[in-house]
PDB file of N, CA and C in Angstrom:
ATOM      1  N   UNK A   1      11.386 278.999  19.936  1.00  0.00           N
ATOM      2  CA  UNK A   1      10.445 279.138  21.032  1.00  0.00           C
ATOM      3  C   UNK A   1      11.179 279.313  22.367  1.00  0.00           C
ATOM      4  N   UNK A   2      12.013 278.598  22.863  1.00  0.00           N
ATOM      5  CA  UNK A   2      13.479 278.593  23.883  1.00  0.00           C
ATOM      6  C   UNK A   2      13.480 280.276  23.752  1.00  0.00           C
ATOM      7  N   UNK A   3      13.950 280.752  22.573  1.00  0.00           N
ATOM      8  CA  UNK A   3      14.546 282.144  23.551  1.00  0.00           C
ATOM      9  C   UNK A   3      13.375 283.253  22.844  1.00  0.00           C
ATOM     10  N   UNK A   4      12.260 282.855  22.725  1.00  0.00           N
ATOM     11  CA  UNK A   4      10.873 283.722  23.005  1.00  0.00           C
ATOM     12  C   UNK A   4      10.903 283.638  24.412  1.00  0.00           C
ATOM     13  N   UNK A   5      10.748 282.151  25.240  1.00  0.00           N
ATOM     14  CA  UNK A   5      10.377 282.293  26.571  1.00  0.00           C
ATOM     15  C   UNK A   5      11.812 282.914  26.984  1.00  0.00           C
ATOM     16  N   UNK A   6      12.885 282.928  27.314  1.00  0.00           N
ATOM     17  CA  UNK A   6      13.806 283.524  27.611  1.00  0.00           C
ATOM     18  C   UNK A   6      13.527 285.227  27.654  1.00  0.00           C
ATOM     19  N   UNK A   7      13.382 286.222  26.715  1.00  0.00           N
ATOM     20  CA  UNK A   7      13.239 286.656  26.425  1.00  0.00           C
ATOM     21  C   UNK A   7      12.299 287.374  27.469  1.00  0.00           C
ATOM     22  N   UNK A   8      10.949 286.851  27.523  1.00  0.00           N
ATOM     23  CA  UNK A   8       9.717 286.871  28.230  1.00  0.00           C
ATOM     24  C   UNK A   8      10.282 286.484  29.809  1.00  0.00           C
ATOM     25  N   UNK A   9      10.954 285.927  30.295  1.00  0.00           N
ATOM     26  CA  UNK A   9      11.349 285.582  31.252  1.00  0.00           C
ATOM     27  C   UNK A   9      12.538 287.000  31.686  1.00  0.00           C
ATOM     28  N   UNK A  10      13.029 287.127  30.857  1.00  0.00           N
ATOM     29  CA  UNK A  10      14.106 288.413  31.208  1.00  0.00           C
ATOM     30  C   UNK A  10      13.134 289.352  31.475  1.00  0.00           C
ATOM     31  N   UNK A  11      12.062 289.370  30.614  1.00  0.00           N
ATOM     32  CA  UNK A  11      11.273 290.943  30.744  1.00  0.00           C
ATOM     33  C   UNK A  11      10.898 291.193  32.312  1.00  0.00           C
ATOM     34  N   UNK A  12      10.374 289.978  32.765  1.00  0.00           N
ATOM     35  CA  UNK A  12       9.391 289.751  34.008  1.00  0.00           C
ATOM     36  C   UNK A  12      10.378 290.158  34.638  1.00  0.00           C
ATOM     37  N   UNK A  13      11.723 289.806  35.136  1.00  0.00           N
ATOM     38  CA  UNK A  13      12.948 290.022  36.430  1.00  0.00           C
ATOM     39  C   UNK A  13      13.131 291.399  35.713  1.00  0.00           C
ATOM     40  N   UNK A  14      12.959 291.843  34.835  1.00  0.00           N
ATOM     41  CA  UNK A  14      13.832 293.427  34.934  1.00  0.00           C
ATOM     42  C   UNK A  14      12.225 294.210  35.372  1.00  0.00           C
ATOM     43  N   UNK A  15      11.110 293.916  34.799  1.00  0.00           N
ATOM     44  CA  UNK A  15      10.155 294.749  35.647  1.00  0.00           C
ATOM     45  C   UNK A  15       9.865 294.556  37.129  1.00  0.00           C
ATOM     46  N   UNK A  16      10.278 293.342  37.675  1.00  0.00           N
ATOM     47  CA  UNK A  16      10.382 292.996  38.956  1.00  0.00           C
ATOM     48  C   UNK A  16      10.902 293.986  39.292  1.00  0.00           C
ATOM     49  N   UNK A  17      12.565 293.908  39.120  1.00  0.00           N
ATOM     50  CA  UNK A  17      13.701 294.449  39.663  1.00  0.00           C
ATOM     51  C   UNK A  17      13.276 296.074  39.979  1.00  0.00           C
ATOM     52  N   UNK A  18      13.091 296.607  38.886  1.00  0.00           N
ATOM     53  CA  UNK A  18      12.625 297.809  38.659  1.00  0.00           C
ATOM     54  C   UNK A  18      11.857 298.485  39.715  1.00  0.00           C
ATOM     55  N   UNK A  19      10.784 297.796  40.034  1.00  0.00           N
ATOM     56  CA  UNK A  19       9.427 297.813  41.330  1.00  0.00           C
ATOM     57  C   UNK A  19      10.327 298.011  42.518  1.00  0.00           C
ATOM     58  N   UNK A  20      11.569 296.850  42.754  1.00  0.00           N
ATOM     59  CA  UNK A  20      11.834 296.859  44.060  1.00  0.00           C
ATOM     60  C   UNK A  20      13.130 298.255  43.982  1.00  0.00           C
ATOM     61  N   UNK A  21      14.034 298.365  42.952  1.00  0.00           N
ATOM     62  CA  UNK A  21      14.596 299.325  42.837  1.00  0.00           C
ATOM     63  C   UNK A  21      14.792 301.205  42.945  1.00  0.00           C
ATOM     64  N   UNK A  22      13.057 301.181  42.336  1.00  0.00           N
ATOM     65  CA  UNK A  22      12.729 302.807  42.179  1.00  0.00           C
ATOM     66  C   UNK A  22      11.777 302.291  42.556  1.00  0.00           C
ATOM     67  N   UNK A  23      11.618 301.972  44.316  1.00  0.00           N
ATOM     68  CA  UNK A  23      10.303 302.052  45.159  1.00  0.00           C
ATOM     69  C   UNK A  23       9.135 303.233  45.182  1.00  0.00           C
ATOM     70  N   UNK A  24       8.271 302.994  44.871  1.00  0.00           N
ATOM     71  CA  UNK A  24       7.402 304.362  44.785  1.00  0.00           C
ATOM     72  C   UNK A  24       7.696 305.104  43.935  1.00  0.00           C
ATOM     73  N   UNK A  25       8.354 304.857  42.702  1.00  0.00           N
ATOM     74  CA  UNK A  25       8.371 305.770  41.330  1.00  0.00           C
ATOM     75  C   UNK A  25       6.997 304.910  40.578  1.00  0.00           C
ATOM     76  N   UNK A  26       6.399 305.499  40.668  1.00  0.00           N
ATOM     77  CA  UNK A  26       4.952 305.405  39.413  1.00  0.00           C
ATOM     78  C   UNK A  26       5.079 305.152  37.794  1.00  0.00           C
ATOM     79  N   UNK A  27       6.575 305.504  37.298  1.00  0.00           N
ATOM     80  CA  UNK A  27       7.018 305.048  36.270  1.00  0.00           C
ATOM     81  C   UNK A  27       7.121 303.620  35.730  1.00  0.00           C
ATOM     82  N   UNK A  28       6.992 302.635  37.017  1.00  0.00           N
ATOM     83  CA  UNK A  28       7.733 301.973  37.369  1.00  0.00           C
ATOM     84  C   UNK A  28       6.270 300.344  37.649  1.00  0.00           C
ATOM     85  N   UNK A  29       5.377 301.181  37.888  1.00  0.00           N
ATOM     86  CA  UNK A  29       4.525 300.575  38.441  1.00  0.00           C
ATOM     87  C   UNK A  29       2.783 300.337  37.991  1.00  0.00           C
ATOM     88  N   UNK A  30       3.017 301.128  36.997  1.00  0.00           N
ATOM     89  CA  UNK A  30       2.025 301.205  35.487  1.00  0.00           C
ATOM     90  C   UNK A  30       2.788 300.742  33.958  1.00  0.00           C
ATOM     91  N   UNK A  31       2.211 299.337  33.355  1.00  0.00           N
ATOM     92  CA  UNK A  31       2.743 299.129  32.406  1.00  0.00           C
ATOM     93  C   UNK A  31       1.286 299.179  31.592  1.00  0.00           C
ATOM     94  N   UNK A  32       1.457 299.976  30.105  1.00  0.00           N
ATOM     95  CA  UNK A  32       0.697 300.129  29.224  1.00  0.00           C
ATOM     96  C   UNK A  32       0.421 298.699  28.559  1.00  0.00           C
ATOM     97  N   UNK A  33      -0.308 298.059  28.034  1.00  0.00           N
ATOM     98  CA  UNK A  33      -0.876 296.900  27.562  1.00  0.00           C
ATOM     99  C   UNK A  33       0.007 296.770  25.747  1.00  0.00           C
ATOM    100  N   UNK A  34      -0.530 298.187  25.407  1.00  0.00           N
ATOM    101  CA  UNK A  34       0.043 298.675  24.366  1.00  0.00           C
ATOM    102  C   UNK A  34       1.108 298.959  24.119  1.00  0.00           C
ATOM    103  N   UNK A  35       2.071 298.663  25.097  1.00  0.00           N
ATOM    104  CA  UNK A  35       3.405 299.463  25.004  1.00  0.00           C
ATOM    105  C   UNK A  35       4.505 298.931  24.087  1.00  0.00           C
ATOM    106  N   UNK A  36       4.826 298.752  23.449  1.00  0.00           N
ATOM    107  CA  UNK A  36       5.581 298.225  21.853  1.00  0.00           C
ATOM    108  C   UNK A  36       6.390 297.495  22.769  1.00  0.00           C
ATOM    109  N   UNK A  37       7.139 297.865  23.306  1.00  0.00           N
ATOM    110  CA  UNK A  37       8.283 296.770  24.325  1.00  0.00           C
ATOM    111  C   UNK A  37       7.764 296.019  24.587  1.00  0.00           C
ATOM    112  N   UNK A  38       6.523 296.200  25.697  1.00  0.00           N
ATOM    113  CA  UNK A  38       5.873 295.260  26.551  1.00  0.00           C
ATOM    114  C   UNK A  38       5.090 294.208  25.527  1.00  0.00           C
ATOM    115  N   UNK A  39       4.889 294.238  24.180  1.00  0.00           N
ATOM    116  CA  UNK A  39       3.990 293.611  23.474  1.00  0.00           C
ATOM    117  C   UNK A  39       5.118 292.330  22.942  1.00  0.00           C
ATOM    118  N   UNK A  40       6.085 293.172  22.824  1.00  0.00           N
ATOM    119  CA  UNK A  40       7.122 292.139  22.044  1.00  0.00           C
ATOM    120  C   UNK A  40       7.851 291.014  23.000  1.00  0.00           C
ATOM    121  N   UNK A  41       7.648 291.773  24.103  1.00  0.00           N
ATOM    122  CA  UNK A  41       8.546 290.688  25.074  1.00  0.00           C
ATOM    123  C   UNK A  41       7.235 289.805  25.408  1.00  0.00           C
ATOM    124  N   UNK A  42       6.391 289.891  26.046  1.00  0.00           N
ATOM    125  CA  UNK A  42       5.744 289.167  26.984  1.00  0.00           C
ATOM    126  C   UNK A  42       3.922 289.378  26.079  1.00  0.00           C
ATOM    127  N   UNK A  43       3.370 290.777  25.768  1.00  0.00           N
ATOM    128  CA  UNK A  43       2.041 291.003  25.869  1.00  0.00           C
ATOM    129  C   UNK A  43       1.247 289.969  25.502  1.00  0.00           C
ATOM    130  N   UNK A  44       1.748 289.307  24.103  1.00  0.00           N
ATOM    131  CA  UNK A  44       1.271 288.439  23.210  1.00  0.00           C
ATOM    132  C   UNK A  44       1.715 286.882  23.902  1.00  0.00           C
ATOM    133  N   UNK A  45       1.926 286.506  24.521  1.00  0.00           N
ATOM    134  CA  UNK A  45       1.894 285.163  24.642  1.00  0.00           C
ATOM    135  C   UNK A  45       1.226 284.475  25.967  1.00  0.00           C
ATOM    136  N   UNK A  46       1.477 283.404  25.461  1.00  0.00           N
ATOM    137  CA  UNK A  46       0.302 282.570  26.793  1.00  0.00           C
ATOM    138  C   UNK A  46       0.869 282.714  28.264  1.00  0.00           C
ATOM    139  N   UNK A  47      -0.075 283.263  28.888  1.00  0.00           N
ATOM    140  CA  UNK A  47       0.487 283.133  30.216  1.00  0.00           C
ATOM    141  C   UNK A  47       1.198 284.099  30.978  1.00  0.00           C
ATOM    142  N   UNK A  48       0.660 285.096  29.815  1.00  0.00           N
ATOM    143  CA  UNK A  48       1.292 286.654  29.588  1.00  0.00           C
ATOM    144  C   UNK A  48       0.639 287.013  31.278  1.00  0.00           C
ATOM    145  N   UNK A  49      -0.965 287.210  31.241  1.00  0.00           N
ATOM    146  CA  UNK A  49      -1.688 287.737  32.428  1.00  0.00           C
ATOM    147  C   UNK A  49      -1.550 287.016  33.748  1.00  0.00           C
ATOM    148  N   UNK A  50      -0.959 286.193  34.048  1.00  0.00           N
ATOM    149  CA  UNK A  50      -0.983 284.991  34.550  1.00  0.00           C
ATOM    150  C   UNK A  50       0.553 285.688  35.229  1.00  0.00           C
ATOM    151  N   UNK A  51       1.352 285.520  34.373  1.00  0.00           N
ATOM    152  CA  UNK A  51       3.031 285.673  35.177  1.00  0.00           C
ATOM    153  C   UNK A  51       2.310 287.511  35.658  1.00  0.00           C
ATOM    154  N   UNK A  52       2.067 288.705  35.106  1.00  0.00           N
ATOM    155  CA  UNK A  52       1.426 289.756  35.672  1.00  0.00           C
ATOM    156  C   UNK A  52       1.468 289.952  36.831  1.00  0.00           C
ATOM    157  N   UNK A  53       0.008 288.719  37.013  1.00  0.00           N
ATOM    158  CA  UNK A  53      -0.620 288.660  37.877  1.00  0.00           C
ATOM    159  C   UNK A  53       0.050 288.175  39.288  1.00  0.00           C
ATOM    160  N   UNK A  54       0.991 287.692  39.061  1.00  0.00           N
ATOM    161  CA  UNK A  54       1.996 286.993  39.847  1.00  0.00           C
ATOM    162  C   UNK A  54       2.682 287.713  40.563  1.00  0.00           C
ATOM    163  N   UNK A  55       3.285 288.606  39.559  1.00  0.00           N
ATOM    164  CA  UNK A  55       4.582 289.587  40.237  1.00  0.00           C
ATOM    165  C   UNK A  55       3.705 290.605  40.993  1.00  0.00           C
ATOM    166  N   UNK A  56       1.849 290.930  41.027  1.00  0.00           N
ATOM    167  CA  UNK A  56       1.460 291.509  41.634  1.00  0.00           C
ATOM    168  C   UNK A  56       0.720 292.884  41.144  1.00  0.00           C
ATOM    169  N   UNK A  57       0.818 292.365  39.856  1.00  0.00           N
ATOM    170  CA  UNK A  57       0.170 293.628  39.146  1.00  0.00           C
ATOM    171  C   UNK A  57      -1.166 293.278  38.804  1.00  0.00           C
ATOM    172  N   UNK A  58      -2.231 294.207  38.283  1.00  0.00           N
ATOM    173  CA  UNK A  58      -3.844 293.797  38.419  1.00  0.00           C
ATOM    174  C   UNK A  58      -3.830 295.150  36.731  1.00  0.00           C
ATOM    175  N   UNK A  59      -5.301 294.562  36.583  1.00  0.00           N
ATOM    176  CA  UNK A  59      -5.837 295.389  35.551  1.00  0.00           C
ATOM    177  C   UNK A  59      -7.482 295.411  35.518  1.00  0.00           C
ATOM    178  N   UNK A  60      -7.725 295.214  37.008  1.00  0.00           N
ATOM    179  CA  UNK A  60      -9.228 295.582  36.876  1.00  0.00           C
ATOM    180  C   UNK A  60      -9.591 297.229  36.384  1.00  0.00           C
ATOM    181  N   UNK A  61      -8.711 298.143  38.020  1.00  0.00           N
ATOM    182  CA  UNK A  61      -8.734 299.414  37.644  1.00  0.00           C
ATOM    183  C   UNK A  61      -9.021 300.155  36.131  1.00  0.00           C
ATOM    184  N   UNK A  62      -7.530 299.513  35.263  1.00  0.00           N
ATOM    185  CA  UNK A  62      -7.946 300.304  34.218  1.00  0.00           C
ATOM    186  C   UNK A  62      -7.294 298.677  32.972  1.00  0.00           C
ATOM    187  N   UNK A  63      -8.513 298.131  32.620  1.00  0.00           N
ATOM    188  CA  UNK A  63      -7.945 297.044  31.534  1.00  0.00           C
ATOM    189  C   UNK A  63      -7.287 297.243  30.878  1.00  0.00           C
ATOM    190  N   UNK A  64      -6.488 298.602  30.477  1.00  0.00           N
ATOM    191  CA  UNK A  64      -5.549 299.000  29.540  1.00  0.00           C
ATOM    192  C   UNK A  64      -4.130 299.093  30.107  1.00  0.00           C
ATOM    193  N   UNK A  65      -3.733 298.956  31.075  1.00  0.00           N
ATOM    194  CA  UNK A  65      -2.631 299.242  31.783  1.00  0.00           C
ATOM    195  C   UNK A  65      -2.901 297.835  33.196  1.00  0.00           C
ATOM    196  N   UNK A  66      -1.380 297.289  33.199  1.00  0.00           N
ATOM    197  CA  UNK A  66      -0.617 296.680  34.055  1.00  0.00           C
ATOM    198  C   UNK A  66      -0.433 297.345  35.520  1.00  0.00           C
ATOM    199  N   UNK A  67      -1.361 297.881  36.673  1.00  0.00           N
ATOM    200  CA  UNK A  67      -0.729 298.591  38.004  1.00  0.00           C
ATOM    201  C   UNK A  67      -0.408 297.898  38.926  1.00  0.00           C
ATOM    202  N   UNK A  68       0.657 298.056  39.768  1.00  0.00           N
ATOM    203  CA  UNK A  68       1.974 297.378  40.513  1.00  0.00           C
ATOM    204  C   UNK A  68       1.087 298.018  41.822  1.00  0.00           C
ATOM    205  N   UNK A  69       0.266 296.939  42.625  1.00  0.00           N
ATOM    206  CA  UNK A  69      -0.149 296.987  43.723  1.00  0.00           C
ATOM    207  C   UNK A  69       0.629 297.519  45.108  1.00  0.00           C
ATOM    208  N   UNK A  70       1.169 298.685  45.563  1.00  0.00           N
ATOM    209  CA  UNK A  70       2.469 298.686  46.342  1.00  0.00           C
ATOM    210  C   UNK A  70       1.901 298.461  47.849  1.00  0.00           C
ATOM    211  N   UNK A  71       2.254 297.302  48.355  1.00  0.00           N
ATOM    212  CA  UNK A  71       1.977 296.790  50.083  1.00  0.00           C
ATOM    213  C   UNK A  71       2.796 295.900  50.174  1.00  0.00           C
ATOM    214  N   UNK A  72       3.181 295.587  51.094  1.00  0.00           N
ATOM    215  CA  UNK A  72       4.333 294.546  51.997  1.00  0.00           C
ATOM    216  C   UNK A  72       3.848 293.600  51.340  1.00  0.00           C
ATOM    217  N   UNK A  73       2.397 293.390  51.403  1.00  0.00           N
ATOM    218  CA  UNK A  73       2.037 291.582  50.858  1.00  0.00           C
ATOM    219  C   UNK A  73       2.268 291.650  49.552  1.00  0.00           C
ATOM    220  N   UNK A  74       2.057 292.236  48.543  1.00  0.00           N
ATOM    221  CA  UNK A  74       2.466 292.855  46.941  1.00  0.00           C
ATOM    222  C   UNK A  74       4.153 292.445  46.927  1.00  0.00           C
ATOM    223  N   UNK A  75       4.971 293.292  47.535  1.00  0.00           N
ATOM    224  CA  UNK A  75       6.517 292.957  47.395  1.00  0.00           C
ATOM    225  C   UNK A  75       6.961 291.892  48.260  1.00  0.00           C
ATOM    226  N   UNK A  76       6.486 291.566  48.969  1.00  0.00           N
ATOM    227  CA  UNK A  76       6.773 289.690  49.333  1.00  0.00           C
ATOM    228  C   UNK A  76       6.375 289.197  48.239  1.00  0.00           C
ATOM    229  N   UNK A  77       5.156 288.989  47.650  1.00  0.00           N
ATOM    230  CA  UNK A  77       4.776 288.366  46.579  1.00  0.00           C
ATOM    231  C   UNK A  77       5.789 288.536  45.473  1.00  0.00           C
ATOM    232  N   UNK A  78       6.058 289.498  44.993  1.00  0.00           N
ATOM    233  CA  UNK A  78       7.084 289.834  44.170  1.00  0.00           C
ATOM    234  C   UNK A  78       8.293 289.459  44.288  1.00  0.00           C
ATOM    235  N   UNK A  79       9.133 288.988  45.506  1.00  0.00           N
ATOM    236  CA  UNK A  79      10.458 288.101  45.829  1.00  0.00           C
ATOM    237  C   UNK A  79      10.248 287.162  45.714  1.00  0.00           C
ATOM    238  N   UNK A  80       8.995 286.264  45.471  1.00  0.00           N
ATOM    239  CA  UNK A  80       8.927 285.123  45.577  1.00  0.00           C
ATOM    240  C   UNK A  80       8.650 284.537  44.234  1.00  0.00           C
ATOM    241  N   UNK A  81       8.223 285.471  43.145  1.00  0.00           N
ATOM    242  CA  UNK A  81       7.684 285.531  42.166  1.00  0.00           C
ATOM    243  C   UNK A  81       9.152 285.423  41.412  1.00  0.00           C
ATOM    244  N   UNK A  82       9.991 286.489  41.390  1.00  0.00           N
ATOM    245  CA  UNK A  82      11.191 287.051  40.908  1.00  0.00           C
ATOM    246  C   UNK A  82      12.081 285.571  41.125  1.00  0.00           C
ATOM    247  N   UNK A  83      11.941 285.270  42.199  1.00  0.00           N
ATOM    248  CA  UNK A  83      12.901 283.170  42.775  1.00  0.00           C
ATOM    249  C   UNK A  83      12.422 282.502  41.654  1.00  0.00           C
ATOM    250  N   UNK A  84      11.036 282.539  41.515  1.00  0.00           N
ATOM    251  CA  UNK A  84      10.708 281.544  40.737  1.00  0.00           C
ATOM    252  C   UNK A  84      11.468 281.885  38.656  1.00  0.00           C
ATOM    253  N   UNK A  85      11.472 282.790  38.402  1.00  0.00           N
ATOM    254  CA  UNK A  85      12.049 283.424  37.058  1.00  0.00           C
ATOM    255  C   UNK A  85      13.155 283.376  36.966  1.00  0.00           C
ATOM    256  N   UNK A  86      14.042 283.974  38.360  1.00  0.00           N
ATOM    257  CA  UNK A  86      15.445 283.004  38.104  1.00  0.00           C
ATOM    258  C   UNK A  86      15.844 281.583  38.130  1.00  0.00           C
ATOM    259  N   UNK A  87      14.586 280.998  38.871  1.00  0.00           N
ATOM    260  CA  UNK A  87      15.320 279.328  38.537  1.00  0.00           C
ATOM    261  C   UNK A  87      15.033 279.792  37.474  1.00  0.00           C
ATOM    262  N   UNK A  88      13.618 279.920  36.932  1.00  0.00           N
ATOM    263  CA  UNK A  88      13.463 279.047  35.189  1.00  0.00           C
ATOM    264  C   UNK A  88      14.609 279.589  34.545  1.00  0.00           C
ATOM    265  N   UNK A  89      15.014 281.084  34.629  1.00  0.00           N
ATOM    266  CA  UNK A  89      15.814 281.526  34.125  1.00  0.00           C
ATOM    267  C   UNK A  89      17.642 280.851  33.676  1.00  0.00           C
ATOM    268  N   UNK A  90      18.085 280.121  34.788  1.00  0.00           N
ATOM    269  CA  UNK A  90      18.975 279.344  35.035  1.00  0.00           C
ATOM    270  C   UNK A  90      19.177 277.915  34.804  1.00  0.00           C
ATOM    271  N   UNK A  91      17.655 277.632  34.386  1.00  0.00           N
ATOM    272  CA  UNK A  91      17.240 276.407  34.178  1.00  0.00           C
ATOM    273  C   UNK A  91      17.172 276.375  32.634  1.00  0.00           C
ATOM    274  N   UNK A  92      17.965 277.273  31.404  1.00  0.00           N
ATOM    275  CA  UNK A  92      17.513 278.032  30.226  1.00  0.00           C
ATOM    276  C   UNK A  92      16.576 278.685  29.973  1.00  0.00           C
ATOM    277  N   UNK A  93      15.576 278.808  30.952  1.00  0.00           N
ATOM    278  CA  UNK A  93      14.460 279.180  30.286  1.00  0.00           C
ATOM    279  C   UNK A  93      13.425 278.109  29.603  1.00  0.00           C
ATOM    280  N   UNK A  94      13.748 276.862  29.708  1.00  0.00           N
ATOM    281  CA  UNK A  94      13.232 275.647  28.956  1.00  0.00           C
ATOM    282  C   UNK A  94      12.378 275.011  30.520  1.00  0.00           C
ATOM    283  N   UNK A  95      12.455 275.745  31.552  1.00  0.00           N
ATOM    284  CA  UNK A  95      11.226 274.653  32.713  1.00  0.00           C
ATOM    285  C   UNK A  95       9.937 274.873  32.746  1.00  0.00           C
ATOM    286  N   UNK A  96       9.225 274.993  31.098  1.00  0.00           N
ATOM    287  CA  UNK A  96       8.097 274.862  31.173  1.00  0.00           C
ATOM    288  C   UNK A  96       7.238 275.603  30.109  1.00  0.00           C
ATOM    289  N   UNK A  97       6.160 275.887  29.322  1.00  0.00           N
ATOM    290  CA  UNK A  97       6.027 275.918  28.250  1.00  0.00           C
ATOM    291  C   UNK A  97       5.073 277.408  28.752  1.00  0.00           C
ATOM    292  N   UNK A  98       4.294 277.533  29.778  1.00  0.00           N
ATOM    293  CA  UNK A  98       3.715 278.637  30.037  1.00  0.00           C
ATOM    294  C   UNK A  98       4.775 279.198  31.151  1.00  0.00           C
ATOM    295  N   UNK A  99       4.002 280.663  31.286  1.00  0.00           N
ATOM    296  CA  UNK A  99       4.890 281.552  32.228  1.00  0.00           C
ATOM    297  C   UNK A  99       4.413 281.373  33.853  1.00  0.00           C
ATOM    298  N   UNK A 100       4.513 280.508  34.159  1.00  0.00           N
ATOM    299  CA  UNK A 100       3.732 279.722  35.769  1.00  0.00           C
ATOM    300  C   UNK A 100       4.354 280.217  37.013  1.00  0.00           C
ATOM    301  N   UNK A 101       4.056 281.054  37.361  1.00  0.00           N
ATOM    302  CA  UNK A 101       4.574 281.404  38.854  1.00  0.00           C
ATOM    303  C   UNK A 101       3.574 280.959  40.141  1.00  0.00           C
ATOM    304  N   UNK A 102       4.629 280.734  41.342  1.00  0.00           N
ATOM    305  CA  UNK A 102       4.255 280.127  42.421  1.00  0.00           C
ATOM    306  C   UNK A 102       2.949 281.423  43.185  1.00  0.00           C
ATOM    307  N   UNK A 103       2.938 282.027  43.121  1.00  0.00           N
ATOM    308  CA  UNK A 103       2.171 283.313  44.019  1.00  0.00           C
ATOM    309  C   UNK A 103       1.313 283.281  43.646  1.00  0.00           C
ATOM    310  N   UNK A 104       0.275 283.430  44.156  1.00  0.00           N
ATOM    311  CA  UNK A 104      -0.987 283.313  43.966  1.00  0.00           C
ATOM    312  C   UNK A 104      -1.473 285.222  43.576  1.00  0.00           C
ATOM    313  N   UNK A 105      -2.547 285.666  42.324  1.00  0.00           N
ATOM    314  CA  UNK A 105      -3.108 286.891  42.380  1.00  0.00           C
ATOM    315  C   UNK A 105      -3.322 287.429  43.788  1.00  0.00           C
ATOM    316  N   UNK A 106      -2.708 288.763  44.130  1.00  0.00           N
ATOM    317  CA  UNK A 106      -3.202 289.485  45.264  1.00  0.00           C
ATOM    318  C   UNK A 106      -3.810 290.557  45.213  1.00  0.00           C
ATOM    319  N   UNK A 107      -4.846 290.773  45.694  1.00  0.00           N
ATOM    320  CA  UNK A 107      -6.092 291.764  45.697  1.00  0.00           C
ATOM    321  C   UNK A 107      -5.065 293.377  45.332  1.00  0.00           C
ATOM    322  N   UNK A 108      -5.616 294.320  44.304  1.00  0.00           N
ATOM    323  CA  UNK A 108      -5.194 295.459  43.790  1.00  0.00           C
ATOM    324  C   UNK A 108      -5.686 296.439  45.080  1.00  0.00           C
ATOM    325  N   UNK A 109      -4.315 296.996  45.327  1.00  0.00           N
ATOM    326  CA  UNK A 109      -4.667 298.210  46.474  1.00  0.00           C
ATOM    327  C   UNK A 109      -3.817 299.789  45.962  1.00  0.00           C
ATOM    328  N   UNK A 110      -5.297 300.360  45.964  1.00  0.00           N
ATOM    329  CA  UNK A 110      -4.695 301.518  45.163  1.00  0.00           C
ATOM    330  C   UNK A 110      -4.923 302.728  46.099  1.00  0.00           C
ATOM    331  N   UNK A 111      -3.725 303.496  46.242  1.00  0.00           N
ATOM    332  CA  UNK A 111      -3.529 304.663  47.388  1.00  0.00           C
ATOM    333  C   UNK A 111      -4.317 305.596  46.772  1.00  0.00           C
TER     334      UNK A 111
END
């Protein structure tokens, strides 16, 4: 269970990373629900929508897909989100049994 959440915890900082990396690539900022990667790392477990929701992504738009809200308040949210995954991350991955981030859901703003 340790390196399921590990695992799930890596996924979240490399899609973080990704967002802040290839700013405004759309590749980057739509994750499929379905997406075989995304299912194995994170889709299936508790707390899956929850950490998401954290780093700033929403799925009212389209319930089938993960979209990466892009606004200043979205990528603040997302540095603060990303702090919290490297402690756990550093912490083994063992600080806590769901995927709990500090940020609160921020309203989906779509250009």
């Amino acid at each position: 269970e340790l390196q399921v959440r590990r695992l799930a915890l890596t996924a979240l900082l490399r899609i973080g990373e990704n967002i802040i990396s290839h700013q405004g690539d759309p590749k980057y900022t739509r994750i499929l629900k379905q997406n075989p990667t995304f299912l194995r790392a994170l889709g299936t477990l508790q707390g899956c929508d929850d950490a998401m929701r954290a780093l700033g992504f929403d799925d009212r738009v389209d319930p089938a897909a993960w979209q990466f809200g892009y606004d200043s308040q979205h990528l603040a949210g997302l540095e603060g989100s990303l702090a919290e995954v490297r402690t756990h991350l550093s912490a083994g991955g063992d600080a806590g049994r769901r995927l709990a981030m500090v940020q609160p859901p921020l309203p989906l703003v779509v250009a």
